[in-house]
PDB file of N, CA and C in Angstrom:
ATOM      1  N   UNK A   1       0.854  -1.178   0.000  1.00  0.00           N
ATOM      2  CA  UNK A   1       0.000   0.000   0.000  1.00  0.00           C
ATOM      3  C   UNK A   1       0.899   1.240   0.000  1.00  0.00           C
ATOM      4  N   UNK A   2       0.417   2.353  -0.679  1.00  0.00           N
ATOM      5  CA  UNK A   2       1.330   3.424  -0.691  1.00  0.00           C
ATOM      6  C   UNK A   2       0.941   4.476  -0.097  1.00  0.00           C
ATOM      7  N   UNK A   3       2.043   4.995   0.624  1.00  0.00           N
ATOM      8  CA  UNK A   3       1.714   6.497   1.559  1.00  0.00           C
ATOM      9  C   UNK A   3       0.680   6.789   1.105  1.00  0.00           C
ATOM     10  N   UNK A   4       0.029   7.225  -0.111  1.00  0.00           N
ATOM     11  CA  UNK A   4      -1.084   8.086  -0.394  1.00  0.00           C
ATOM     12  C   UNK A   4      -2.679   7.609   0.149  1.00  0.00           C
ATOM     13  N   UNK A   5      -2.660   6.047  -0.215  1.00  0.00           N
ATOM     14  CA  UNK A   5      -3.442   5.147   0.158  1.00  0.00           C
ATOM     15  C   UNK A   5      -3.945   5.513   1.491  1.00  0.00           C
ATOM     16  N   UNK A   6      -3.012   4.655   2.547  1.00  0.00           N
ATOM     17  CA  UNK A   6      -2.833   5.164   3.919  1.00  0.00           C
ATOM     18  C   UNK A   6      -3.433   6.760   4.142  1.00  0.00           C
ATOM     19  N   UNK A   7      -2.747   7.742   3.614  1.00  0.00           N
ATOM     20  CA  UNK A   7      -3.210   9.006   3.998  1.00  0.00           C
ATOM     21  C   UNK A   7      -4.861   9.387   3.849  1.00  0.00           C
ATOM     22  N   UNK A   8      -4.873   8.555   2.052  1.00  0.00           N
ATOM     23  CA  UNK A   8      -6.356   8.703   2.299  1.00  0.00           C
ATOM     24  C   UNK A   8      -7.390   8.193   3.319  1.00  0.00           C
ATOM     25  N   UNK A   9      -6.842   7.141   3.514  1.00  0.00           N
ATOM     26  CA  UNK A   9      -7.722   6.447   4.311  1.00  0.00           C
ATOM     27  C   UNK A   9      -7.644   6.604   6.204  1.00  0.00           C
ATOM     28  N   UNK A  10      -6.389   7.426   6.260  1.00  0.00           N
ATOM     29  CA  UNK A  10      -6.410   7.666   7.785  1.00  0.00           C
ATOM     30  C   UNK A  10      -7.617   9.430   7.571  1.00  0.00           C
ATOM     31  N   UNK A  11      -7.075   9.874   6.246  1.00  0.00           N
ATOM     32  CA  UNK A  11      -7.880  11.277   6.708  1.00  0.00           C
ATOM     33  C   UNK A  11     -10.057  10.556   6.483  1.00  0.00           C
ATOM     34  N   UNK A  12     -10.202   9.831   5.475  1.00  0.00           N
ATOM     35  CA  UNK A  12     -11.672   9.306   5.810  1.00  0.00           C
ATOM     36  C   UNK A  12     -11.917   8.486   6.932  1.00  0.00           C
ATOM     37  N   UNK A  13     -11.186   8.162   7.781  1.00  0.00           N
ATOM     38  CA  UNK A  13     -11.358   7.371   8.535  1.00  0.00           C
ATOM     39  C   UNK A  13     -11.929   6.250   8.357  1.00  0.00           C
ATOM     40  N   UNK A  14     -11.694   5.257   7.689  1.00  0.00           N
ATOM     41  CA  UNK A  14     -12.038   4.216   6.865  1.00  0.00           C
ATOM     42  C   UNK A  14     -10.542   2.876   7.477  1.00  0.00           C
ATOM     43  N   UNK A  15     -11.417   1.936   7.225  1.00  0.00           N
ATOM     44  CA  UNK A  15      -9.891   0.864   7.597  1.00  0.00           C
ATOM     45  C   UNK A  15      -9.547   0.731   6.108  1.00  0.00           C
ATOM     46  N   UNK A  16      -7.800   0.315   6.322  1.00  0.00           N
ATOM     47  CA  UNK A  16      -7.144   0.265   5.082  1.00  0.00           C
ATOM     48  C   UNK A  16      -7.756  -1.176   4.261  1.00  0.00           C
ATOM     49  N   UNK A  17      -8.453  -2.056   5.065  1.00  0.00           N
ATOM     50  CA  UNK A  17      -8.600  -2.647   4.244  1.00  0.00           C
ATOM     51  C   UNK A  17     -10.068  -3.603   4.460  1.00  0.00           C
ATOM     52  N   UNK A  18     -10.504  -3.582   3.365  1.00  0.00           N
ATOM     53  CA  UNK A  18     -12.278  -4.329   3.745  1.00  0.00           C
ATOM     54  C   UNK A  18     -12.660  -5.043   5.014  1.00  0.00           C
ATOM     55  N   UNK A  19     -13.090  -5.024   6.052  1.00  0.00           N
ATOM     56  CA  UNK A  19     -13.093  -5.649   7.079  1.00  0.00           C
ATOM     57  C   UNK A  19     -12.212  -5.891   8.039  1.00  0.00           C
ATOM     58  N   UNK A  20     -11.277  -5.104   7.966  1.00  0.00           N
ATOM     59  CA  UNK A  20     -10.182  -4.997   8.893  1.00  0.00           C
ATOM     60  C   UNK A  20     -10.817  -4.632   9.817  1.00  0.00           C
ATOM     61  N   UNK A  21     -11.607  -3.705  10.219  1.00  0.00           N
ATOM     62  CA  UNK A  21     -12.050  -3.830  11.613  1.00  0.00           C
ATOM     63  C   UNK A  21     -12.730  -4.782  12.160  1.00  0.00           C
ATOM     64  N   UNK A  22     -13.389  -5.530  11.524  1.00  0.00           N
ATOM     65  CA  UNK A  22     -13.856  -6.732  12.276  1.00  0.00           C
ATOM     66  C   UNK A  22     -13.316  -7.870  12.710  1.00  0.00           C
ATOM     67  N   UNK A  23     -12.286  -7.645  11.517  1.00  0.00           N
ATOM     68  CA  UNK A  23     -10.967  -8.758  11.861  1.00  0.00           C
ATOM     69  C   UNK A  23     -10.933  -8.595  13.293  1.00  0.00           C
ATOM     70  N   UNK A  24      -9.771  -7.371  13.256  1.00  0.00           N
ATOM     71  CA  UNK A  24      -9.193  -7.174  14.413  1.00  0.00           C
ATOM     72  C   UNK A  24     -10.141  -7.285  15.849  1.00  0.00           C
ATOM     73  N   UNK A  25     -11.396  -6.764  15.820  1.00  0.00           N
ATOM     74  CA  UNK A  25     -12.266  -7.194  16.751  1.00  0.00           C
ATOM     75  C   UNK A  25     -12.517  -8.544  17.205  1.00  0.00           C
ATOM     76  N   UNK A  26     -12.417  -9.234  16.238  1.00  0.00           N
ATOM     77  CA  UNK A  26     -12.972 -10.691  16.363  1.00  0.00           C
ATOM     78  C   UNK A  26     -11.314 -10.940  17.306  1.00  0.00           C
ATOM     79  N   UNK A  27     -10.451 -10.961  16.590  1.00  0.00           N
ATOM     80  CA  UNK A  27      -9.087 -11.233  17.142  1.00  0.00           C
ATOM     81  C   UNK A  27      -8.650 -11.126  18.544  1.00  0.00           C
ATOM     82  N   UNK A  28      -9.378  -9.373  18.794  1.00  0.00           N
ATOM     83  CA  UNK A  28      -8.828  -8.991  20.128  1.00  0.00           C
ATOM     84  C   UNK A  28      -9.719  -9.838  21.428  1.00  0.00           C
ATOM     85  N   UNK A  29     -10.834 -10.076  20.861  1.00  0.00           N
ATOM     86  CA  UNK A  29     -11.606 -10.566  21.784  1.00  0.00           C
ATOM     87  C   UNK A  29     -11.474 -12.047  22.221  1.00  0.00           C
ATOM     88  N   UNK A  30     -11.051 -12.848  20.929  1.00  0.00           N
ATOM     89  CA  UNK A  30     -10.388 -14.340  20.976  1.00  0.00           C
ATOM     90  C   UNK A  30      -9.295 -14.218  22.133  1.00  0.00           C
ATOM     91  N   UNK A  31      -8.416 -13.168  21.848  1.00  0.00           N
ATOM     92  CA  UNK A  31      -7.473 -13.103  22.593  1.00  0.00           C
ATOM     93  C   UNK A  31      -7.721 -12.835  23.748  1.00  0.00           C
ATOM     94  N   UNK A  32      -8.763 -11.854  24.534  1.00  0.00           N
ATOM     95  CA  UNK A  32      -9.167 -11.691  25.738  1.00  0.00           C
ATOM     96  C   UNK A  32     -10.049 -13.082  26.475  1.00  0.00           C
ATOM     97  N   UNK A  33     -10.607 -13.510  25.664  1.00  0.00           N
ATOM     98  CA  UNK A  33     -11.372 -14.879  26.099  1.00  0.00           C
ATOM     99  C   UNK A  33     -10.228 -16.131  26.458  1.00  0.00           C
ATOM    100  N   UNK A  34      -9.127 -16.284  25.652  1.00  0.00           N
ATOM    101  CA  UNK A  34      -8.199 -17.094  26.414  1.00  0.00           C
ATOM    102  C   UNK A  34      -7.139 -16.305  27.539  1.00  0.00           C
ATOM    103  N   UNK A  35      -6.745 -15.208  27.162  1.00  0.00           N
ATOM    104  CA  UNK A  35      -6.323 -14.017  28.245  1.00  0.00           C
ATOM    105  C   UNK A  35      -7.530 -14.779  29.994  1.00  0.00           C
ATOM    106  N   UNK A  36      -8.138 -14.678  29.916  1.00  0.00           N
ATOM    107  CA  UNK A  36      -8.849 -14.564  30.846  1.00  0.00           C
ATOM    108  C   UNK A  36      -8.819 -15.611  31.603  1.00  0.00           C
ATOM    109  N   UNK A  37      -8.747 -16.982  30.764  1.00  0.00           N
ATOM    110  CA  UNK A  37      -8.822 -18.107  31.463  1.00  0.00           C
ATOM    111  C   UNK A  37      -7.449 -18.403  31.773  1.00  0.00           C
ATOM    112  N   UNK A  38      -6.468 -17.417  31.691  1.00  0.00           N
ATOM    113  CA  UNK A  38      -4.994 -17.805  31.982  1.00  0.00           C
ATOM    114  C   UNK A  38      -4.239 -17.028  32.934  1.00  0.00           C
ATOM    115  N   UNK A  39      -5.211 -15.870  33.391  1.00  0.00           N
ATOM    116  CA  UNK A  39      -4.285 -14.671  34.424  1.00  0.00           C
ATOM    117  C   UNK A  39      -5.859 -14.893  35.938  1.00  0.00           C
ATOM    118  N   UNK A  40      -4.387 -14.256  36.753  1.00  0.00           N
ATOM    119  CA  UNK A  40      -5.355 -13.703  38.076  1.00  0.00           C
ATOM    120  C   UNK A  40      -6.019 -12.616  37.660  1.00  0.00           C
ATOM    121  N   UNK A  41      -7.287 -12.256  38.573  1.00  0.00           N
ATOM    122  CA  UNK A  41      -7.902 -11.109  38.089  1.00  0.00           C
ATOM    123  C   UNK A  41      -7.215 -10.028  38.141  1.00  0.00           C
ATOM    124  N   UNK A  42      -6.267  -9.703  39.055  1.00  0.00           N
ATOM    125  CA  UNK A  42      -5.358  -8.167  38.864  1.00  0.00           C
ATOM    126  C   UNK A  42      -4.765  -7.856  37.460  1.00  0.00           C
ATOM    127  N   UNK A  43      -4.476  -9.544  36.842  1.00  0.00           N
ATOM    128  CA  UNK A  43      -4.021  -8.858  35.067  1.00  0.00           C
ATOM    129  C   UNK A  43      -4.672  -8.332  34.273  1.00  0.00           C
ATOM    130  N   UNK A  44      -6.512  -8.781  34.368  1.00  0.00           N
ATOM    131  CA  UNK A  44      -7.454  -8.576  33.476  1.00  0.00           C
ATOM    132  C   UNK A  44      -7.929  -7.351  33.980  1.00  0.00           C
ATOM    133  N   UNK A  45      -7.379  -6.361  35.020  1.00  0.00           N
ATOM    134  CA  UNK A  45      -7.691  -5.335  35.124  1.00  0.00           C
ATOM    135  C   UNK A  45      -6.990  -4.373  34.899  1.00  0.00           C
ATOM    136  N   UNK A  46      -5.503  -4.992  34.560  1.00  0.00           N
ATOM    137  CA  UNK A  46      -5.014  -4.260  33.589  1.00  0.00           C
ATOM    138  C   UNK A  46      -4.708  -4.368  32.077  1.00  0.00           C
ATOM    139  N   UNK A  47      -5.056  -5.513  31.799  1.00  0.00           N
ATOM    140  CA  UNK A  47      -5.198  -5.696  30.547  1.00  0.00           C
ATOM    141  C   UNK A  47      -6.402  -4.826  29.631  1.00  0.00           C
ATOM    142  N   UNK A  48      -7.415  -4.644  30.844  1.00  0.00           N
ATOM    143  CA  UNK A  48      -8.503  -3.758  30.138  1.00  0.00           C
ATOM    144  C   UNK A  48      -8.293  -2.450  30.077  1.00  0.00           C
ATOM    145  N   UNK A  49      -7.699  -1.978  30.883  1.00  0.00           N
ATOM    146  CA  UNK A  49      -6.751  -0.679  30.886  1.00  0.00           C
ATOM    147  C   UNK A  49      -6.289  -0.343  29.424  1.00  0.00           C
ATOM    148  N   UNK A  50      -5.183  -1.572  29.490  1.00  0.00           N
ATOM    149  CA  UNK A  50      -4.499  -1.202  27.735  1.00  0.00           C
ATOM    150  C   UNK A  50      -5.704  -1.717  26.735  1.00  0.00           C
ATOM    151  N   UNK A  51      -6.405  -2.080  27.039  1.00  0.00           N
ATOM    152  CA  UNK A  51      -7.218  -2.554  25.970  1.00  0.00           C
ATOM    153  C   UNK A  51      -8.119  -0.962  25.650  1.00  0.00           C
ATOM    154  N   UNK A  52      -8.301  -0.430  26.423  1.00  0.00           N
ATOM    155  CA  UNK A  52      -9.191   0.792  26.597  1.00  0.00           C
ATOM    156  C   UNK A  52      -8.666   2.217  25.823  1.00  0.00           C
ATOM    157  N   UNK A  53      -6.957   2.074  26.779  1.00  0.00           N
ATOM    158  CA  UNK A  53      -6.409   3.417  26.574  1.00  0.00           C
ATOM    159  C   UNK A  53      -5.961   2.960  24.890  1.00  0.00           C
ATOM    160  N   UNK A  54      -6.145   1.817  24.107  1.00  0.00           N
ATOM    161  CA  UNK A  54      -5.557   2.030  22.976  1.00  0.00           C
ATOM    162  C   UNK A  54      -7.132   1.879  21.843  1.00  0.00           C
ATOM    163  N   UNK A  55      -7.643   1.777  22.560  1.00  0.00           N
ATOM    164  CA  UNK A  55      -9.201   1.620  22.075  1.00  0.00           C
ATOM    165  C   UNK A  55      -9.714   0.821  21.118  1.00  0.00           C
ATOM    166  N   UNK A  56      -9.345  -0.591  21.591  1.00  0.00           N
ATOM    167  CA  UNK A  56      -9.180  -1.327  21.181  1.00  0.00           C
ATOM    168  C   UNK A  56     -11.033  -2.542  21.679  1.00  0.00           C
ATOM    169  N   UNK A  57     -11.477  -1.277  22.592  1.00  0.00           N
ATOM    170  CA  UNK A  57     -12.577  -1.943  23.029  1.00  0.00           C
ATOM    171  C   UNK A  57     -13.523  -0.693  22.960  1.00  0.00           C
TER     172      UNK A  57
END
């Protein structure tokens, strides 16, 4: 993809690419659903932290 691409698409606010946001949704959440069954609760309260401050939720 070329700078211009990107630029356009960061200034429409559009994902660079067809369904990339759902991807990544589906992804992050796979990842929080085994995340969860693998930490004490003090991680998943900061894991939601970064999950938040990068807005990713």
């Amino acid at each position: 993809m070329t700078t211009e691409m990107q630029e356009i698409a960061i200034t429409e606010e559009k994902p660079l690419l067809p369904g990339q946001s759902d991807a990544v949704k589906h992804t992050v959440l796979r990842l929080l659903c085994w995340y969860l069954t693998k930490c004490a609760l003090k991680d998943v309260f900061n894991l939601f932290y970064h999950l938040l401050h990068c807005q990713l939720l």
